[in-house]
N, C-alpha and C. Protein backbone atom coordinates (compact mmCIF):
# COMPACT_ATOMS: atom_id res chain seq x y z
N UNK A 1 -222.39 -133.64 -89.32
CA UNK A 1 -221.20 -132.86 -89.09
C UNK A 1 -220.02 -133.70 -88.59
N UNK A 2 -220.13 -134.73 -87.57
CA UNK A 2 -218.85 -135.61 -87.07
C UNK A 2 -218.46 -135.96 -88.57
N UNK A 3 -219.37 -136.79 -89.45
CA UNK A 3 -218.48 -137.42 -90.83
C UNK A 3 -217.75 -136.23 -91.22
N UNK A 4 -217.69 -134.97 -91.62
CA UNK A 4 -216.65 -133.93 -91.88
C UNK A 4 -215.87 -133.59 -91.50
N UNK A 5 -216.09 -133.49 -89.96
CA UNK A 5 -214.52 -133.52 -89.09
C UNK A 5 -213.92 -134.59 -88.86
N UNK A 6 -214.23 -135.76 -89.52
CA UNK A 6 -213.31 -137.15 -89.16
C UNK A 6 -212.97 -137.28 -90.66
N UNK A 7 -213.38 -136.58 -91.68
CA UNK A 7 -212.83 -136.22 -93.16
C UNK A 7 -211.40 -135.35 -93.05
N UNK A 8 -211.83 -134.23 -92.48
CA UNK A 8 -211.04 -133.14 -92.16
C UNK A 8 -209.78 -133.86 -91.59
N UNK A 9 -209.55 -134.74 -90.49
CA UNK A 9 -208.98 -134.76 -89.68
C UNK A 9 -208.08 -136.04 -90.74
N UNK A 10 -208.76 -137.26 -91.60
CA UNK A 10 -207.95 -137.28 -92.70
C UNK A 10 -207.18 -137.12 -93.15
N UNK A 11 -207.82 -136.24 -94.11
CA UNK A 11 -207.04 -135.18 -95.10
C UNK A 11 -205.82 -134.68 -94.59
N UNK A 12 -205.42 -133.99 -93.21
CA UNK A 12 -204.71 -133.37 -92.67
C UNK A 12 -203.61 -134.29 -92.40
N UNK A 13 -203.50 -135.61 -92.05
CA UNK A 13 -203.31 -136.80 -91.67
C UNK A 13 -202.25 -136.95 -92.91
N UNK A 14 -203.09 -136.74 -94.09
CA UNK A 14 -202.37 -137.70 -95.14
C UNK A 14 -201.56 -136.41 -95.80
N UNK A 15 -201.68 -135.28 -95.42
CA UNK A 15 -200.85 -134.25 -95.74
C UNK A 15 -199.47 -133.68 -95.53
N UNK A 16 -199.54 -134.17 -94.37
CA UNK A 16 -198.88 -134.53 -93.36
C UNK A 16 -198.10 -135.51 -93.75
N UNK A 17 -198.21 -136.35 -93.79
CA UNK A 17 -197.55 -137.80 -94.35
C UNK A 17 -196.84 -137.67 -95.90
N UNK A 18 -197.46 -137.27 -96.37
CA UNK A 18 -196.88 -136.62 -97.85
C UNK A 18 -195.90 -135.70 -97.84
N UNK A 19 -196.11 -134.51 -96.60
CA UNK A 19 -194.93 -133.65 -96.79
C UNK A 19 -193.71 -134.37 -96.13
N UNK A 20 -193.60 -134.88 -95.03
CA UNK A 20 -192.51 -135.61 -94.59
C UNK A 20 -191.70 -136.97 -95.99
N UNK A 21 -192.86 -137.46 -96.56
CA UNK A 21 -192.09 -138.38 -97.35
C UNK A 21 -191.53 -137.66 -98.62
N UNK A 22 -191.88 -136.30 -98.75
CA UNK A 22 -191.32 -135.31 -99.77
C UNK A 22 -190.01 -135.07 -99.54
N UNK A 23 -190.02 -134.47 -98.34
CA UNK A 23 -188.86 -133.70 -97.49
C UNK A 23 -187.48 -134.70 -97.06
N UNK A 24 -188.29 -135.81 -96.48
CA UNK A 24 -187.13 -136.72 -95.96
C UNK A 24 -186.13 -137.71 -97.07
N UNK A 25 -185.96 -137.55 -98.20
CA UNK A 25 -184.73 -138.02 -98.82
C UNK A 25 -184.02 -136.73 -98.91
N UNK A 26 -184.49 -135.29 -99.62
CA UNK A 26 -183.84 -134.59 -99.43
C UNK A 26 -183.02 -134.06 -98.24
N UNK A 27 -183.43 -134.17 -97.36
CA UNK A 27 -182.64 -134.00 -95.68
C UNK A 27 -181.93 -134.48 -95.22
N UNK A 28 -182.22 -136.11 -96.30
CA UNK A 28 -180.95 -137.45 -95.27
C UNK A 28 -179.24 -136.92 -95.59
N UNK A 29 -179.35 -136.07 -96.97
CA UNK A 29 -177.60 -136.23 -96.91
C UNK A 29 -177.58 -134.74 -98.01
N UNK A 30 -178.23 -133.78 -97.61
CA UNK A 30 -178.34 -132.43 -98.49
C UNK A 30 -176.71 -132.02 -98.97
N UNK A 31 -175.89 -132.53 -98.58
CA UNK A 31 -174.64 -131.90 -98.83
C UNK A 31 -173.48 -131.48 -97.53
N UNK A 32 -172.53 -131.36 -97.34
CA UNK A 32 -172.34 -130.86 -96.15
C UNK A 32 -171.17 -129.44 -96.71
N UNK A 33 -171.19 -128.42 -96.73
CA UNK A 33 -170.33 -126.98 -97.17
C UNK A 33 -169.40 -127.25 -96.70
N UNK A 34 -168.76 -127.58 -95.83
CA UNK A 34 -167.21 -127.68 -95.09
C UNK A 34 -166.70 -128.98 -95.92
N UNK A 35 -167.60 -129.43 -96.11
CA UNK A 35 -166.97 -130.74 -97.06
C UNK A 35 -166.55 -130.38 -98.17
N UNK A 36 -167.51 -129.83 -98.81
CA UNK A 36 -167.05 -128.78 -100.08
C UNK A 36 -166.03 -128.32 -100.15
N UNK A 37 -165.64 -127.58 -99.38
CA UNK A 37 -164.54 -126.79 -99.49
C UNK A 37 -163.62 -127.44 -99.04
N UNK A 38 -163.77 -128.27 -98.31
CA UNK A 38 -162.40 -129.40 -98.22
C UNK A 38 -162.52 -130.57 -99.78
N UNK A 39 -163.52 -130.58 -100.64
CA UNK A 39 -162.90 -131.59 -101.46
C UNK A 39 -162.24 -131.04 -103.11
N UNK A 40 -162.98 -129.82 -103.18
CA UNK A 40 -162.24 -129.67 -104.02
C UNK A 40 -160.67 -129.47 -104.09
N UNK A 41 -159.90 -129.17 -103.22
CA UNK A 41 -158.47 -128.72 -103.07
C UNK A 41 -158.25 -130.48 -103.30
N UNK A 42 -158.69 -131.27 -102.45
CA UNK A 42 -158.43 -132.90 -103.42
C UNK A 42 -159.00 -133.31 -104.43
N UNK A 43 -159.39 -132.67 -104.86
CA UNK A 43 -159.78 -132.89 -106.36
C UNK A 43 -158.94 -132.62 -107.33
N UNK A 44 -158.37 -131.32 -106.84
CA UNK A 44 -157.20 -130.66 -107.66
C UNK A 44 -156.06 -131.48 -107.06
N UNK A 45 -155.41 -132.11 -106.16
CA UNK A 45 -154.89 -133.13 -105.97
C UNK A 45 -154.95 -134.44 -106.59
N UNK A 46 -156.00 -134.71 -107.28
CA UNK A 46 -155.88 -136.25 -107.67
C UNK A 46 -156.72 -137.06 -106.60
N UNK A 47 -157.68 -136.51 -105.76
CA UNK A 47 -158.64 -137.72 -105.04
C UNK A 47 -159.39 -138.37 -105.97
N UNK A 48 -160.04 -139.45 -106.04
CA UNK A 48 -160.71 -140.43 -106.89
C UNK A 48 -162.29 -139.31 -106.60
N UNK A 49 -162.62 -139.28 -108.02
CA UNK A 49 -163.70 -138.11 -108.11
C UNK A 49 -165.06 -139.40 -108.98
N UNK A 50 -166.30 -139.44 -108.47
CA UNK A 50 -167.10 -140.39 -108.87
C UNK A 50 -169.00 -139.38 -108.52
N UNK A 51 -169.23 -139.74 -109.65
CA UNK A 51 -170.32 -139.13 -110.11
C UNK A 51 -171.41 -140.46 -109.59
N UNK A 52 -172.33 -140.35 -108.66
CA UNK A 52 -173.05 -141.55 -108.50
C UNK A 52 -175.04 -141.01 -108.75
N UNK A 53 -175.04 -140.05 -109.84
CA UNK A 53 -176.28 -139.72 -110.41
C UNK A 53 -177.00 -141.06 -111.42
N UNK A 54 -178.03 -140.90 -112.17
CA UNK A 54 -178.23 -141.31 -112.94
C UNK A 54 -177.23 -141.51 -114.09
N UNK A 55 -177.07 -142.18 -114.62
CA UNK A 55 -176.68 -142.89 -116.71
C UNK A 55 -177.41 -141.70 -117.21
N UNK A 56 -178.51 -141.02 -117.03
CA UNK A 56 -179.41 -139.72 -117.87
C UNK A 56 -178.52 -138.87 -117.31
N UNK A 57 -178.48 -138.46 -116.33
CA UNK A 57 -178.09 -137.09 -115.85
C UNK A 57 -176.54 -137.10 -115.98
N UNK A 58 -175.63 -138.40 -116.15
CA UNK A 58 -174.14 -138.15 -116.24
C UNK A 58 -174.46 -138.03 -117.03
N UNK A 59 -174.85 -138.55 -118.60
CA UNK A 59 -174.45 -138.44 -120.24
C UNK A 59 -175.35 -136.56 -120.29
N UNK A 60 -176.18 -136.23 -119.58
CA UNK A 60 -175.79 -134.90 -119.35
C UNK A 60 -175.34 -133.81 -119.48
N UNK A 61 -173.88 -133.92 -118.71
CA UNK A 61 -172.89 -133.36 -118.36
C UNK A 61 -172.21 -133.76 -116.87
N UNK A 62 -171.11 -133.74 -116.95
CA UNK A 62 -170.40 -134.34 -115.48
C UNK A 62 -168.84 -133.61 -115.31
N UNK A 63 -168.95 -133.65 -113.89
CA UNK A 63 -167.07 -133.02 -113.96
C UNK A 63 -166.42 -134.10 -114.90
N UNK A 64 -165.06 -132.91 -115.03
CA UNK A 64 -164.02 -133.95 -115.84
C UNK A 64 -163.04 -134.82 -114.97
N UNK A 65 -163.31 -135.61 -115.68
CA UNK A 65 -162.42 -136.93 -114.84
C UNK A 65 -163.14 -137.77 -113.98
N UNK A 66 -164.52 -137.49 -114.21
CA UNK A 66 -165.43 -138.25 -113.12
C UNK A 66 -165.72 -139.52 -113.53
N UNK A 67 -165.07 -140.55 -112.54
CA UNK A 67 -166.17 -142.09 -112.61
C UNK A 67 -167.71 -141.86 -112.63
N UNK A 68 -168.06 -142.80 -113.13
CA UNK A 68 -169.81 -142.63 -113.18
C UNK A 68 -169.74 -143.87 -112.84
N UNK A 69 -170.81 -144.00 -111.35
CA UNK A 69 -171.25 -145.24 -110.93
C UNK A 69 -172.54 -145.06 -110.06
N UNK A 70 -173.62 -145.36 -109.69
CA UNK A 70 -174.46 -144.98 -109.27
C UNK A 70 -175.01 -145.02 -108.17
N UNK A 71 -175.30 -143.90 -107.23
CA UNK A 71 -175.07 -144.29 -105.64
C UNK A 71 -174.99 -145.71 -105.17
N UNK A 72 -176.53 -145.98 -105.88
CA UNK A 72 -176.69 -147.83 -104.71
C UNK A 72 -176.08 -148.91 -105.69
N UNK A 73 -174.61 -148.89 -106.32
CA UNK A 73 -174.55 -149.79 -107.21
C UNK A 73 -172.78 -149.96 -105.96
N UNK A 74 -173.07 -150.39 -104.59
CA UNK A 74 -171.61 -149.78 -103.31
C UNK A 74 -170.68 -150.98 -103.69
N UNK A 75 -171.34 -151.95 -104.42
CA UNK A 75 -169.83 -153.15 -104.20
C UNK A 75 -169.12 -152.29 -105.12
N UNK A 76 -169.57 -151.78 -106.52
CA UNK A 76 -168.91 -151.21 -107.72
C UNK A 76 -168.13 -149.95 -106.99
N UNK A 77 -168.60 -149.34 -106.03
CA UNK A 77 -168.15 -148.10 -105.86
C UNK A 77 -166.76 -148.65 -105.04
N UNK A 78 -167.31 -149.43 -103.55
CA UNK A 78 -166.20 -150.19 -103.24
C UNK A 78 -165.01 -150.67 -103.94
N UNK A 79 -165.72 -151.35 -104.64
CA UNK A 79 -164.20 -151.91 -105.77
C UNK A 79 -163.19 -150.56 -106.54
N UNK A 80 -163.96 -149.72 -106.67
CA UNK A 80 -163.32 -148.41 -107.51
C UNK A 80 -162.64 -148.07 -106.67
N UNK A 81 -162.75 -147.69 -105.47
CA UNK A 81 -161.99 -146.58 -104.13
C UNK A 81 -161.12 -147.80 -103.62
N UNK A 82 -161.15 -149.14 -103.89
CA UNK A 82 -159.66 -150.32 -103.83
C UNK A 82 -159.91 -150.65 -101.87
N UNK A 83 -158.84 -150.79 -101.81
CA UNK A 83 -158.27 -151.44 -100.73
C UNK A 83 -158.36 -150.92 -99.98
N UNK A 84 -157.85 -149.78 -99.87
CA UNK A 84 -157.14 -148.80 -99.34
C UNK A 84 -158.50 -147.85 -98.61
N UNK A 85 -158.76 -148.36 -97.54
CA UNK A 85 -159.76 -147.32 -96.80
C UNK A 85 -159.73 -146.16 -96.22
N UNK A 86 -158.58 -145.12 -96.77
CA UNK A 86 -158.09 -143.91 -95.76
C UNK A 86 -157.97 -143.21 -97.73
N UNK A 87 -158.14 -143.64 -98.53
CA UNK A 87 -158.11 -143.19 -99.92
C UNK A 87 -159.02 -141.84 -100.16
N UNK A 88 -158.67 -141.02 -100.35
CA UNK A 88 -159.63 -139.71 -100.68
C UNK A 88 -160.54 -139.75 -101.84
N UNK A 89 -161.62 -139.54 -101.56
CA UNK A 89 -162.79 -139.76 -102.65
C UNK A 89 -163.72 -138.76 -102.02
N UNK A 90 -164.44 -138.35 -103.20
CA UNK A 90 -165.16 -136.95 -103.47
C UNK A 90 -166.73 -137.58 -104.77
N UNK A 91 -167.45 -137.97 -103.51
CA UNK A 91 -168.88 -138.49 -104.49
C UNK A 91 -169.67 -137.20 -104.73
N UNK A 92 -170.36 -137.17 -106.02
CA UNK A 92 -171.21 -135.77 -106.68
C UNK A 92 -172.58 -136.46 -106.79
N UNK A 93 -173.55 -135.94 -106.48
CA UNK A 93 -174.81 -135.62 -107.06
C UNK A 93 -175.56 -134.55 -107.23
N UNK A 94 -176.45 -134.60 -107.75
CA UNK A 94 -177.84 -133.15 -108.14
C UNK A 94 -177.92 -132.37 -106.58
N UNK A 95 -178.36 -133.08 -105.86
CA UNK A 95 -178.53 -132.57 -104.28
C UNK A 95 -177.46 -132.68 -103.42
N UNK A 96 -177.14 -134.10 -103.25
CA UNK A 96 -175.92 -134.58 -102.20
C UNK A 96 -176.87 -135.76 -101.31
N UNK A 97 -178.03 -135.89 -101.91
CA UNK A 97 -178.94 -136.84 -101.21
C UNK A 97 -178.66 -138.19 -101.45
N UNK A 98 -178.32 -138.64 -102.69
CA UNK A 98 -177.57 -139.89 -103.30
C UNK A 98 -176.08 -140.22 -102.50
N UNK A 99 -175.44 -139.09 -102.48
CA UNK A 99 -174.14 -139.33 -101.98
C UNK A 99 -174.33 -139.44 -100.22
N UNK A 100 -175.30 -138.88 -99.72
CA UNK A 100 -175.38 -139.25 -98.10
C UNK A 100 -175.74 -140.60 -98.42
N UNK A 101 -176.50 -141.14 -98.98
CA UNK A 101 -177.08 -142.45 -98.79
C UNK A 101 -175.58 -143.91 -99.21
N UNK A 102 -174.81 -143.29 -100.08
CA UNK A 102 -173.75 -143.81 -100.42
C UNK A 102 -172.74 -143.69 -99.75
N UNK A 103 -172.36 -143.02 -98.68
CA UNK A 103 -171.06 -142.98 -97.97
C UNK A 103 -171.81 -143.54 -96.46
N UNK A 104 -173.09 -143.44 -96.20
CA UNK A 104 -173.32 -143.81 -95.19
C UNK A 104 -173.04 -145.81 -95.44
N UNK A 105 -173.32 -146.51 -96.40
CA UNK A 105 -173.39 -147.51 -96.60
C UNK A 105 -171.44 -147.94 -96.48
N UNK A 106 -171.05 -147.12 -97.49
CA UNK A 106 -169.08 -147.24 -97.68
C UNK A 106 -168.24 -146.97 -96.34
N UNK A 107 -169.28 -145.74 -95.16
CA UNK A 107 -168.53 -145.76 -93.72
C UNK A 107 -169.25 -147.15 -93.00
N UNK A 108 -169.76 -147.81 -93.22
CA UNK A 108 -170.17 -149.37 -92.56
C UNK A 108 -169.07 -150.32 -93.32
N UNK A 109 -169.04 -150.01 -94.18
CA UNK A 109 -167.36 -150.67 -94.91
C UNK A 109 -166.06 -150.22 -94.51
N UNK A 110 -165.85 -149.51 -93.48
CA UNK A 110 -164.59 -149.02 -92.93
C UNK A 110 -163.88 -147.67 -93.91
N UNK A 111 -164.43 -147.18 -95.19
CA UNK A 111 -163.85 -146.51 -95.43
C UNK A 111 -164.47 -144.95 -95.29
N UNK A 112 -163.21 -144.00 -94.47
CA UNK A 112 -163.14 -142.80 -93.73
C UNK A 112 -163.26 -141.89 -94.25
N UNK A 113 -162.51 -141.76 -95.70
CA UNK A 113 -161.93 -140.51 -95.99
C UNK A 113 -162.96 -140.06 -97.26
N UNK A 114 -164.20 -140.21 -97.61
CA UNK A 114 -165.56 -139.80 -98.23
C UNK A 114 -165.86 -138.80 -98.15
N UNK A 115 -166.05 -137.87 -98.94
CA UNK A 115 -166.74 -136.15 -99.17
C UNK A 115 -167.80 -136.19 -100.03
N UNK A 116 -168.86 -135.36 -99.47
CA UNK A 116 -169.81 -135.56 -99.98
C UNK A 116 -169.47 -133.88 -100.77
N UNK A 117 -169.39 -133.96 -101.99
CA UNK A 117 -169.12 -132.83 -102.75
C UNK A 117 -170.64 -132.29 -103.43
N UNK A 118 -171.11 -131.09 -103.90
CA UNK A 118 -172.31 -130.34 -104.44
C UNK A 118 -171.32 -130.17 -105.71
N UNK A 119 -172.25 -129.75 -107.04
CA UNK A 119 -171.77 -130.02 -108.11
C UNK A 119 -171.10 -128.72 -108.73
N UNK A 120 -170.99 -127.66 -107.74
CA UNK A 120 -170.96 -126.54 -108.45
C UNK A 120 -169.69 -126.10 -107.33
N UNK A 121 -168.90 -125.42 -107.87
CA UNK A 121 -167.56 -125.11 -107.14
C UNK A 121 -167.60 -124.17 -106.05
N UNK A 122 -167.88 -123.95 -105.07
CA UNK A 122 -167.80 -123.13 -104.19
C UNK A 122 -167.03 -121.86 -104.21
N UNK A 123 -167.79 -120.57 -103.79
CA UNK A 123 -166.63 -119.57 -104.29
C UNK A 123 -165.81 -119.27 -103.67
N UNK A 124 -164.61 -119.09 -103.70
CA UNK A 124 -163.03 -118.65 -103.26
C UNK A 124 -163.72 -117.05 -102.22
């Protein structure tokens, strides 16, 4: 009987461990709603709008006018959003999990003004 409960105790172990490594990319950067609704009105302004999904999932479908560059590709993204670190930019992905992981890297680069946008328009 001990070999079954030190099986048991296992199993539970590694279940455990599986659901957290499931859960935790989705959680790091799910999106933030107030952001939302603050980026589209710069969007409709002219903020620099950049799609950082997959090459599969942009050829897709993608907003219009969207750069396609891919979250962890930051010098490229860097170079796109310029000089200018107070520049309004509005990154898209499937979740918003790509784009937390991408603005967290671009705010260690000094630039501020990053929205993490969800792909679907928020309703009025």
């Amino acid at each position: 009987m001990p070999g079954y409960r030190r099986l048991t105790q296992v199993f539970y172990v590694i279940m455990v461990v599986l659901a957290i490594w499931l859960i935790a990319p989705v959680m790091a950067g799910g999106g933030d709603p107030e952001a939302a609704k603050k980026a589209w009105p710069m969007i409709e302004n002219g903020a620099l709008l950049i799609d950082v999904r997959s090459t599969e999932e942009f050829a897709g479908g993608h907003l219009d006018g969207a750069l396609h560059i891919e979250w962890d590709q930051t010098d490229a993204l860097a170079a796109a959003i310029g000089d200018d670190k107070q520049r309004q930019v509005v990154l898209y992905c499937r979740s918003g999990n790509r784009v937390g992981k991408a603005i967290a890297v671009l705010e260690t680069r000094g630039y501020t003004n990053i929205y993490n946008m969800l792909e679907t328009k928020p309703a009025d």
